[in-house]
Protein backbone atom coordinates (compact mmCIF):
# COMPACT_ATOMS: atom_id res chain seq x y z
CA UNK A 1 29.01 -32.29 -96.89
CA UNK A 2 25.62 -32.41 -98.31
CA UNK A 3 26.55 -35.27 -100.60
CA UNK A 4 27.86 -37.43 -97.69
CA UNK A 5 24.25 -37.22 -96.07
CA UNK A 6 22.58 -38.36 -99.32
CA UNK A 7 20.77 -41.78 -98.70
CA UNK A 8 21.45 -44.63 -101.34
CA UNK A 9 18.19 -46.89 -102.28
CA UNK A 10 19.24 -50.72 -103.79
CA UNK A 11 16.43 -51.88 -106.04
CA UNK A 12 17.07 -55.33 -106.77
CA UNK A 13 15.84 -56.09 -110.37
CA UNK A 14 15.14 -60.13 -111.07
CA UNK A 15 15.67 -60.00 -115.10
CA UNK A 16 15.80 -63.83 -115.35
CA UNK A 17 12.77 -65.58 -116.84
CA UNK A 18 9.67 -66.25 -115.49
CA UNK A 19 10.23 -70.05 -115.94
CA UNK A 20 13.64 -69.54 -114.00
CA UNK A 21 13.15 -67.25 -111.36
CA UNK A 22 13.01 -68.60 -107.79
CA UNK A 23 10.80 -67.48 -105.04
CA UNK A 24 13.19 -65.91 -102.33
CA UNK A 25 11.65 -66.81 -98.86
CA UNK A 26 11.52 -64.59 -95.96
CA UNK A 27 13.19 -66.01 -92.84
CA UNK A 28 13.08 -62.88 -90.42
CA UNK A 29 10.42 -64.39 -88.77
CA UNK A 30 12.55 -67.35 -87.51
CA UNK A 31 14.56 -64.62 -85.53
CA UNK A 32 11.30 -63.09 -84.01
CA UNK A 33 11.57 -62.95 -79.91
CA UNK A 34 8.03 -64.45 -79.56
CA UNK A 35 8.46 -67.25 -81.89
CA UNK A 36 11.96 -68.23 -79.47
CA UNK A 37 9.70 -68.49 -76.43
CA UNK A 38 7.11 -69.84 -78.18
CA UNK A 39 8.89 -72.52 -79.31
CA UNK A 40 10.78 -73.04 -75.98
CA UNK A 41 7.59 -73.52 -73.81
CA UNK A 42 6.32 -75.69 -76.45
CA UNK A 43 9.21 -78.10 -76.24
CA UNK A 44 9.05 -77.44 -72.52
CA UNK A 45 5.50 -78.94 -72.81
CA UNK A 46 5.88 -81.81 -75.00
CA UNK A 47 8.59 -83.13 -73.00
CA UNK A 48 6.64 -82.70 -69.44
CA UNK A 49 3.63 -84.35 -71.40
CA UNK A 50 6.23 -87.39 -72.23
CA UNK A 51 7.94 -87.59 -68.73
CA UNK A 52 4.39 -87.70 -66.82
CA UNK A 53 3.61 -90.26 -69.76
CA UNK A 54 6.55 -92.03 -69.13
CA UNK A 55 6.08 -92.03 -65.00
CA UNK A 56 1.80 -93.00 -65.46
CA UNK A 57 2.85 -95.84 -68.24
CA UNK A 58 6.18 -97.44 -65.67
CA UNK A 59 3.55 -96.45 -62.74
CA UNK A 60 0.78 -98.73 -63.81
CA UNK A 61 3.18 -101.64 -65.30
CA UNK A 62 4.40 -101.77 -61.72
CA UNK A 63 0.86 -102.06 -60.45
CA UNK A 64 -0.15 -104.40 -62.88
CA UNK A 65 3.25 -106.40 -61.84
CA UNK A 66 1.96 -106.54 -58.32
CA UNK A 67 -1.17 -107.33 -59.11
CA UNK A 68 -0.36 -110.66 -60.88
CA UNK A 69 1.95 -111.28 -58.27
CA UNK A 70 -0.57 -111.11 -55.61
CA UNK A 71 -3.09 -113.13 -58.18
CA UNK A 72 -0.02 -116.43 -58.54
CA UNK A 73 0.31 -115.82 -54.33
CA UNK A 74 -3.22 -115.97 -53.43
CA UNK A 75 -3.73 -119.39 -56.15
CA UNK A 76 -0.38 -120.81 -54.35
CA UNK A 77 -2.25 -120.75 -51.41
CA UNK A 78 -5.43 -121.09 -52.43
CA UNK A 79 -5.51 -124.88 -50.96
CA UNK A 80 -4.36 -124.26 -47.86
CA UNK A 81 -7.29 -121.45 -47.66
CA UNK A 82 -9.95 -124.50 -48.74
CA UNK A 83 -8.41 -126.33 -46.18
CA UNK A 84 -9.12 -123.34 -43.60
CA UNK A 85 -12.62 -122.79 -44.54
CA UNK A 86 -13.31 -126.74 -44.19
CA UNK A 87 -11.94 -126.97 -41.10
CA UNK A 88 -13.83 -123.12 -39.92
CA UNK A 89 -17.38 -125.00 -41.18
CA UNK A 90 -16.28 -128.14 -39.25
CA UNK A 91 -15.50 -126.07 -35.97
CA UNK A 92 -18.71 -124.03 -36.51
CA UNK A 93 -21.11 -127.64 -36.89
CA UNK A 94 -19.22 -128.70 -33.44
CA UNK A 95 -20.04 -125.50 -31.72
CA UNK A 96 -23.41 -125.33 -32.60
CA UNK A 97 -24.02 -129.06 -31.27
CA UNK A 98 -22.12 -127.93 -28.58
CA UNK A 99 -24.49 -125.16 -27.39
CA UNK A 100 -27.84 -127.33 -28.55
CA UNK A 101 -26.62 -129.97 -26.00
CA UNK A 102 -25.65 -127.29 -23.16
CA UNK A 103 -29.00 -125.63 -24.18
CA UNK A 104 -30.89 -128.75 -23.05
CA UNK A 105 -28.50 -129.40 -20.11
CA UNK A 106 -29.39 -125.34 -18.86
CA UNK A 107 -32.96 -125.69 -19.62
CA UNK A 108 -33.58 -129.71 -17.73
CA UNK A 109 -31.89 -128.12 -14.97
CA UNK A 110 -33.17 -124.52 -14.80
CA UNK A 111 -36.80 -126.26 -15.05
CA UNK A 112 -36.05 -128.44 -12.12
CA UNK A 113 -34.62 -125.51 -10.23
CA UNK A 114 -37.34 -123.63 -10.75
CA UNK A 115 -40.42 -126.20 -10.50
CA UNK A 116 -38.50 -127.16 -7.05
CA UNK A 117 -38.83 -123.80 -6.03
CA UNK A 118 -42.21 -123.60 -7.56
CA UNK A 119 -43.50 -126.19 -5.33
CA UNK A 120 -41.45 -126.17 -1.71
CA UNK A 121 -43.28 -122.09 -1.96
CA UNK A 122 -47.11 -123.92 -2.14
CA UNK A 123 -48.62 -123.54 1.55
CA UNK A 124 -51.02 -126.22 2.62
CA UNK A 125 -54.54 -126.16 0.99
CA UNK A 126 -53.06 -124.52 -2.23
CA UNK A 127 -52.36 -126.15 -6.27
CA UNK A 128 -51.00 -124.82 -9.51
CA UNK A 129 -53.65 -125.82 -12.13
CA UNK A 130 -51.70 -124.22 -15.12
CA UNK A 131 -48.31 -123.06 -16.11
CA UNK A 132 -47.33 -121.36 -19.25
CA UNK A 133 -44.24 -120.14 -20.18
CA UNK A 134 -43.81 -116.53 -22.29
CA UNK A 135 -39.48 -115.79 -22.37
CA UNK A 136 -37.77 -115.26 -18.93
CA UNK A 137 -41.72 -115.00 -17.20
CA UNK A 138 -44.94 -117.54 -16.41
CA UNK A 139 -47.90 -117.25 -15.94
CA UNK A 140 -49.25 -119.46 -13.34
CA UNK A 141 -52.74 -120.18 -12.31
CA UNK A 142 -53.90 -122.44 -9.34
CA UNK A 143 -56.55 -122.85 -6.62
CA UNK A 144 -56.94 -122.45 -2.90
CA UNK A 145 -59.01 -123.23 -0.25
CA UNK A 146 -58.35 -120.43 1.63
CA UNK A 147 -57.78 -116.12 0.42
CA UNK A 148 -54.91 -115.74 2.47
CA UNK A 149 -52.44 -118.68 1.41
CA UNK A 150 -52.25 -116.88 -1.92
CA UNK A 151 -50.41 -113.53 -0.14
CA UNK A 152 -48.24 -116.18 1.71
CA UNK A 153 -47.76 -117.77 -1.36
CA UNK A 154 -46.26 -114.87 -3.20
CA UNK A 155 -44.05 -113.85 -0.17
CA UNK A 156 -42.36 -117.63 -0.25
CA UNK A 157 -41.57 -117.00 -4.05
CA UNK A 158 -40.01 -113.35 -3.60
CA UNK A 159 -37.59 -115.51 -1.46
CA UNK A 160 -36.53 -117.90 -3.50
CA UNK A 161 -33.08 -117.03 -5.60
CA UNK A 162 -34.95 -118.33 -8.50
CA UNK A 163 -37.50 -115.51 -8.77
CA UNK A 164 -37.11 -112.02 -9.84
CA UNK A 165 -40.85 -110.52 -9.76
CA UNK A 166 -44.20 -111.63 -9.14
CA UNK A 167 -47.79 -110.17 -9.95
CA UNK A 168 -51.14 -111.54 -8.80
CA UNK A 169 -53.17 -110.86 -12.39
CA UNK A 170 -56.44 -112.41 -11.01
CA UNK A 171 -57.94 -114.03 -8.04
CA UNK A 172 -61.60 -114.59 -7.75
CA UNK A 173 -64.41 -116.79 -5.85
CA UNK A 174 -65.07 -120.06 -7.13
CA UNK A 175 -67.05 -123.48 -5.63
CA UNK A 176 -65.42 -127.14 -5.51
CA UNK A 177 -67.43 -129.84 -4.33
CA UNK A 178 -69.68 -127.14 -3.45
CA UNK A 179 -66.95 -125.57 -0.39
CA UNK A 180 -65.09 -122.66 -0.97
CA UNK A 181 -62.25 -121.75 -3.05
CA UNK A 182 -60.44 -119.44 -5.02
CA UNK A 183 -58.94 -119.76 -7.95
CA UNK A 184 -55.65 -117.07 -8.67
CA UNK A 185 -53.33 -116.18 -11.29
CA UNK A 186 -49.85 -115.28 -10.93
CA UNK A 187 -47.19 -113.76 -13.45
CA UNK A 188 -43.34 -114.70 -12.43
CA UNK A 189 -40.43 -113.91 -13.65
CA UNK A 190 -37.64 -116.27 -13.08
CA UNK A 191 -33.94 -114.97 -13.43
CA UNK A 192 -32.77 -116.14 -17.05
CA UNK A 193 -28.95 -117.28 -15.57
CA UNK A 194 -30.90 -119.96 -13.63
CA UNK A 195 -28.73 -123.52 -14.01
CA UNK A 196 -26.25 -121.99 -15.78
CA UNK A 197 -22.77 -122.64 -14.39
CA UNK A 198 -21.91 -118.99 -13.71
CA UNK A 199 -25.52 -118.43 -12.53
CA UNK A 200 -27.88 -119.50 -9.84
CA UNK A 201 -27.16 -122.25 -8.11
């Protein structure tokens, strides 16, 4: 029994030559657990790395595709668009004559409107010496022969559709051909719609 137990031990014994012995590699390694997965998740990688590659290359050749398409569309009908923008500059030069010539129409008639106004108001005795326009107000100076036509004055011009404020700024004693008088300044504001067609009057 004791002899069945004993253990055997090879020793292998290369007596070739040096010049003919051969190197015997070890390949356990190859067999190693680790080195499996290792190499698994490694080709796992490199072909992830080429399908993303392959998606981001097609990906961009499609957009690049487009892109010239859009380039040969937009040169197509890039006359047409000249024609466009002539015709948009042409439309724009008509226009703004347009509004210069309804600008002058508003303003000759919103002056007469307002001058009309300006002067059915005056009471007897009483003159605008100065007008001068600042925006959507005037300032108006004049003379009178007597203190109390200027209050009369003012309450005429609140009434008139024309008029949307007024302020006496000044009003002081003066002589004229050695009589009387009084010379007055006035701020008014007139409305801004006046003579326009959608406006006053």
């Amino acid at each position: 029994m004791a002899n069945q137990h004993k253990e055997i031990l090879l020793i292998e014994i290369n007596l070739l030559p040096s010049e003919f012995r051969r190197t015997k590699f070890d390949l356990s390694w190859l067999s190693d657990v680790r080195v499996i997965w290792s190499t698994f998740v490694l080709i796992f990688v490199v072909l992830f790395l080429s399908g993303v590659y392959y998606y981001v290359t097609e990906t961009t050749g499609e957009l690049e595709r487009a892109v010239e398409q859009t380039k040969l569309a937009v040169e197509k009908e890039r006359p047409l668009l000249e024609k466009i923008k002539e015709l948009d500059a042409k439309l724009a030069g008509i226009k703004q004559k347009s509004d210069a010539l309804r600008s002058i129409q508003v303003s000759r008639k919103r002056w007469v409107l307002l001058f009309e106004d300006l002067s059915t108001a005056l009471p007897q005795g009483t003159w605008i010496t100065g007008i001068a326009q600042e925006g959507s107000q005037m300032d108006i100076t004049g003379l009178t022969w007597n203190f109390d036509e200027v209050a009369r004055y003012m309450l005429k011009l609140e009434q008139k559709e024309s008029v949307t404020e007024i302020i006496l700024t000044s009003i002081s004693a003066t002589k004229v051909n050695n009589e009387d008088a009084y010379n007055f300044s006035l701020k008014v504001g007139f409305n801004p719609n006046l003579g326009m067609e959608d406006g006053v009057r």
